[in-house]
Protein backbone atom coordinates (compact mmCIF):
# COMPACT_ATOMS: atom_id res chain seq x y z
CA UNK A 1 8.56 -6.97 -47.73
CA UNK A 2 8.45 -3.98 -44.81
CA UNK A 3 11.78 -3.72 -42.99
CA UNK A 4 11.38 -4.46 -39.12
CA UNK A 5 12.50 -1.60 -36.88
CA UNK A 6 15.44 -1.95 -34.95
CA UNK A 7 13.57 -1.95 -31.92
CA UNK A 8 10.99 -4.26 -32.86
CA UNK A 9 13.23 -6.56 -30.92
CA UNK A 10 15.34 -6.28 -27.84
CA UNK A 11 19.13 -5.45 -28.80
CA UNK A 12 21.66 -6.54 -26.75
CA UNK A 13 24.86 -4.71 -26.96
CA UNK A 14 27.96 -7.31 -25.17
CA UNK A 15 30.29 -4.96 -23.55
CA UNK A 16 32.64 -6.91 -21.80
CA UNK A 17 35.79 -7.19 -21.85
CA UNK A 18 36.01 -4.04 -24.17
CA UNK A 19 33.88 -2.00 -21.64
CA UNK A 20 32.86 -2.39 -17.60
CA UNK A 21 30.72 -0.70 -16.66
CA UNK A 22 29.98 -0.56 -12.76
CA UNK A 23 26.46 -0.43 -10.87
CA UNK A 24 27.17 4.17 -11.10
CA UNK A 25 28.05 4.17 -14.50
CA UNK A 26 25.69 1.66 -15.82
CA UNK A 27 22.52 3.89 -14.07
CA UNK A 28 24.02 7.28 -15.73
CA UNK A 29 24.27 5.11 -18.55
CA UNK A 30 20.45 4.53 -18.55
CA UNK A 31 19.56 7.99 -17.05
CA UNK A 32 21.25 9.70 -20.47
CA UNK A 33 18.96 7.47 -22.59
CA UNK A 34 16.11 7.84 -20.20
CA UNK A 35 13.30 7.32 -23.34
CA UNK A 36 14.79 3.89 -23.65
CA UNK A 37 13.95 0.98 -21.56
CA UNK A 38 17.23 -1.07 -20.59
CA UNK A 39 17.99 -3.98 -18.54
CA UNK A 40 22.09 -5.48 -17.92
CA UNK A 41 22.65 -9.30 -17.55
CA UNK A 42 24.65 -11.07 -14.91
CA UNK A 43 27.46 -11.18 -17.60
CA UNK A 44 27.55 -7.43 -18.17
CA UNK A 45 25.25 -7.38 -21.62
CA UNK A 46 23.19 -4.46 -22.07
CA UNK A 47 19.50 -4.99 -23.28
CA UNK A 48 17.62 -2.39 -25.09
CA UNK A 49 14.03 -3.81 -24.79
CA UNK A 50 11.34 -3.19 -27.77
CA UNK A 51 8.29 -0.58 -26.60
CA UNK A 52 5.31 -2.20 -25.81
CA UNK A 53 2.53 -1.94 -28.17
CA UNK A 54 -1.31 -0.62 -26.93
CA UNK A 55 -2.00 -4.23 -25.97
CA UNK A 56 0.66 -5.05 -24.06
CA UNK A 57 0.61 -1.15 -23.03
CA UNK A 58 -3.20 -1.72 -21.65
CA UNK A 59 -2.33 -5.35 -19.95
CA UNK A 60 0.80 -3.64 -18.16
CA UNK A 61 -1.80 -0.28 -16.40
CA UNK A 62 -4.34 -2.86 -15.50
CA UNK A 63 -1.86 -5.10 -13.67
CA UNK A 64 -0.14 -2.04 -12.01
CA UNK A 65 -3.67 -0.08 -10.66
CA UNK A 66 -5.12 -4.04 -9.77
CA UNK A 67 -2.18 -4.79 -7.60
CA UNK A 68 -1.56 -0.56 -6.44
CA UNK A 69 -5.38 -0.51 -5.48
CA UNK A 70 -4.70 -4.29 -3.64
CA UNK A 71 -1.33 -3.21 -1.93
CA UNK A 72 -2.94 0.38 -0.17
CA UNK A 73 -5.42 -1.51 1.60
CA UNK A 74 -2.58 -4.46 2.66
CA UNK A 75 -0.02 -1.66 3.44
CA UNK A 76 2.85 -4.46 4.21
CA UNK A 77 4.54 -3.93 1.07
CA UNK A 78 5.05 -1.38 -2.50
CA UNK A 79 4.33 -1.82 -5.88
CA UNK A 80 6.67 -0.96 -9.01
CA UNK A 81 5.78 -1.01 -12.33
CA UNK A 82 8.27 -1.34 -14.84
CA UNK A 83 10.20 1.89 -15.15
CA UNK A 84 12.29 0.76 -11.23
CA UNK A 85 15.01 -0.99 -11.70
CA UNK A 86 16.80 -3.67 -9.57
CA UNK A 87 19.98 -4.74 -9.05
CA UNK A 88 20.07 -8.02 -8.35
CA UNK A 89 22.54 -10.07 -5.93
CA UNK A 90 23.91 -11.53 -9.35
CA UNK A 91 24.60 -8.61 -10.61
CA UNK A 92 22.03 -8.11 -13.01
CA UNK A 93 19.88 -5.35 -13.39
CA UNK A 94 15.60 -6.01 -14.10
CA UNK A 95 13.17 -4.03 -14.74
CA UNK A 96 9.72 -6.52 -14.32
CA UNK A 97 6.93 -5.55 -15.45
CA UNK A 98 5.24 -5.34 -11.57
CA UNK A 99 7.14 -5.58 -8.37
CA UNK A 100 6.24 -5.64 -5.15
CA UNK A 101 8.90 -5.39 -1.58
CA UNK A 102 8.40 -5.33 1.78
CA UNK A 103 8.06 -1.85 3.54
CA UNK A 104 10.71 -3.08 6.24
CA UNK A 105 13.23 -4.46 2.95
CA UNK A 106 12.96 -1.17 1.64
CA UNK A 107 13.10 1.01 5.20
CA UNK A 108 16.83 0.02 5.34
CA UNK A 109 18.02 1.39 2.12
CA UNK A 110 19.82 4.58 2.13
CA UNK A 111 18.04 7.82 0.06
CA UNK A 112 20.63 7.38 -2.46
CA UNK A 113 19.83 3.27 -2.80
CA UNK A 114 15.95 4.85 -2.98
CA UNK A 115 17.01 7.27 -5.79
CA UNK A 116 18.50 4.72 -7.90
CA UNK A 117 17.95 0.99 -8.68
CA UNK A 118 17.08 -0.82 -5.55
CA UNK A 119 19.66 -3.29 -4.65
CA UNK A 120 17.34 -6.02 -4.03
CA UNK A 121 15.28 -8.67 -5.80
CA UNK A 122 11.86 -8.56 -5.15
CA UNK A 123 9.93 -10.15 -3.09
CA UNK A 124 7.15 -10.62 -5.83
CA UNK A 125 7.57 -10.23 -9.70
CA UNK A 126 5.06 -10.70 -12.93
CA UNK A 127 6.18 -10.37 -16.42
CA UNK A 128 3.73 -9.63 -19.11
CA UNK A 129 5.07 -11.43 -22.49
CA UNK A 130 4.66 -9.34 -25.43
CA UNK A 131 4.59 -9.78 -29.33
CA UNK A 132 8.41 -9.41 -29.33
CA UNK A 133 9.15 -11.50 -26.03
CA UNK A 134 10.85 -14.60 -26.75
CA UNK A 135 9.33 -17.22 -24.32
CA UNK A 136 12.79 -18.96 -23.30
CA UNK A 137 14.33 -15.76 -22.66
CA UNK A 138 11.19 -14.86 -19.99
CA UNK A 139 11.56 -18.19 -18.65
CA UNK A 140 14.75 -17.82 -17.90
CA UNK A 141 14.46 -14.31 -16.64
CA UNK A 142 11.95 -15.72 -14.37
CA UNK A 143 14.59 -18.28 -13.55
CA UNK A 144 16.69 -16.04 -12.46
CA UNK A 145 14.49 -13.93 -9.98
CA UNK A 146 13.53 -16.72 -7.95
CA UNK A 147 17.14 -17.92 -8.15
CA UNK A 148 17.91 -14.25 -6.44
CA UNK A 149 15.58 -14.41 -3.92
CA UNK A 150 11.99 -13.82 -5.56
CA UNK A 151 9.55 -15.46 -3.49
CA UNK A 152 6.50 -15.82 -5.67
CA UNK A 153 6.64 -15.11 -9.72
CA UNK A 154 4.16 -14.91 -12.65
CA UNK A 155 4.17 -14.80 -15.85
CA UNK A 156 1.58 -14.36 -18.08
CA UNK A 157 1.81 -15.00 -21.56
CA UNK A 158 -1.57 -13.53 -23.97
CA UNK A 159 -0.85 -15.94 -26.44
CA UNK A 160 -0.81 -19.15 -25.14
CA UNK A 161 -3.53 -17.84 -22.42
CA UNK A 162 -0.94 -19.55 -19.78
CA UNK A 163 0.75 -18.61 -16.54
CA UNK A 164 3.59 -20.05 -15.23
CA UNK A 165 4.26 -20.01 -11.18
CA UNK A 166 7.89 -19.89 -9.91
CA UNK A 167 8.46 -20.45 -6.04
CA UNK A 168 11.30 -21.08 -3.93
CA UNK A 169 11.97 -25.13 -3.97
CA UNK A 170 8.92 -26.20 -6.09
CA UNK A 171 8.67 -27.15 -10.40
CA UNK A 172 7.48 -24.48 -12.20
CA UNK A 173 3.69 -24.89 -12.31
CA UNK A 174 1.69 -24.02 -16.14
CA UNK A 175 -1.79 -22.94 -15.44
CA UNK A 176 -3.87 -22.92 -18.87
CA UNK A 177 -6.74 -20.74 -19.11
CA UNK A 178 -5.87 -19.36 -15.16
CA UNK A 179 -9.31 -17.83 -13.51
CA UNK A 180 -8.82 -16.16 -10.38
CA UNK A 181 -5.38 -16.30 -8.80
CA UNK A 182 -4.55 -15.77 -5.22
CA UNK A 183 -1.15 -14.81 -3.54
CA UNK A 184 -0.96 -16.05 -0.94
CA UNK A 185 0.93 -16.56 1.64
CA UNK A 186 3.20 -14.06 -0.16
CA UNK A 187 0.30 -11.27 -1.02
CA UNK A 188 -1.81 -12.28 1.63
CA UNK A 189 -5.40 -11.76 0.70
CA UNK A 190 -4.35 -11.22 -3.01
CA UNK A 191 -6.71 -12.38 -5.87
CA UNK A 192 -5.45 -11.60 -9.79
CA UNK A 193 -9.02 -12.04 -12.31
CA UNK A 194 -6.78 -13.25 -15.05
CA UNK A 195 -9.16 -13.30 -17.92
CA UNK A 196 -9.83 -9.41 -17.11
CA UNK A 197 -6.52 -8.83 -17.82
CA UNK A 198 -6.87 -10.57 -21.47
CA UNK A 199 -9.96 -8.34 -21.61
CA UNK A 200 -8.13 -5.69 -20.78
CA UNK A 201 -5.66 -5.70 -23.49
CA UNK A 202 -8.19 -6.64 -26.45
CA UNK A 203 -9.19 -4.01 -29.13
CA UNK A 204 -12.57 -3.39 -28.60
């Protein structure tokens, strides 16, 4: 039986009480292991997340250049794949998979807020779920964003073929075999071609 990697699954180091680490230290934290993506909880846990794999890998460009190439011609707004991080008014510190903010939410942050995690939730976020995402643990990360001030979220999960809507004051909505999605009113004119994106991350 093959041993699984370490980092075939996030590891999540709890810190607290032995170590606190504030919003400084926890970013030169993660800019010392810069070749490892990491995320912090509300409570203080570190997460070291698993690398994607070339599906996942493929899914994650096609979102990013499909919503880059969308938000250029809007111009209201900026897109952030999943190397920013933000910390959010809980505390915690994400890393989704694509972001988007408005221009005039990030026009008030100081260039040192610019040069680190943004301390803001933002205004849009879509996960990808990979092999070693744990469903409940995305749900609940999606939870959280909207509970910090997200105002639209996705995520889309290759396996079931499903995506799941979050918005301010509404159920979560399940979408089976989603076509074309639009935005709007929060990416106004915005249209996602799902199934290209399963496409997208098949081995052809």
């Amino acid at each position: 039986m093959a041993q699984e990697s370490l980092l075939d699954q996030p590891v999540v180091l709890h810190t607290r009480p032995a170590i606190e680490l504030d919003d400084e230290q926890f970013y030169r934290f993660c800019v010392a292991n810069g070749d490892l993506q990491i995320e912090r909880t509300a409570e203080g846990d570190i997460i070291i997340m698993a690398p994607e794999g070339g599906s996942s890998g493929l899914g994650s460009s096609k979102l990013i250049a499909v919503f880059d190439y969308w938000a250029e011609r809007d111009g209201t707004g900026r897109v952030f794949g999943s190397s920013a991080g933000f910390i959010l008014p809980n505390g915690a510190m994400r890393a989704p998979d694509v972001a988007w903010v408005r221009n005039e939410r990030l026009s008030v942050l100081t260039e040192e807020q610019w040069q680190k995690f943004l301390p803001l939730c933002p205004d849009f976020v879509l996960e990808l779920r990979s092999p070693t995402d744990s469903l409940r643990r995305l749900q609940e990360k999606m939870e959280e964003y909207r509970q910090n001030g997200a105002q639209l979220g996705w995520l889309l999960d290759p396996k079931t073929k499903r995506l799941h809507v979050y918005a301010p004051g509404a159920e979560v909505q399940i979408v089976d075999l989603p076509g074309r999605v639009s935005g709007d009113p929060i990416l106004k004119g915005f249209v996602l071609d799902v199934p290209k994106i399963w496409a997208a991350m098949e081995r052809k």
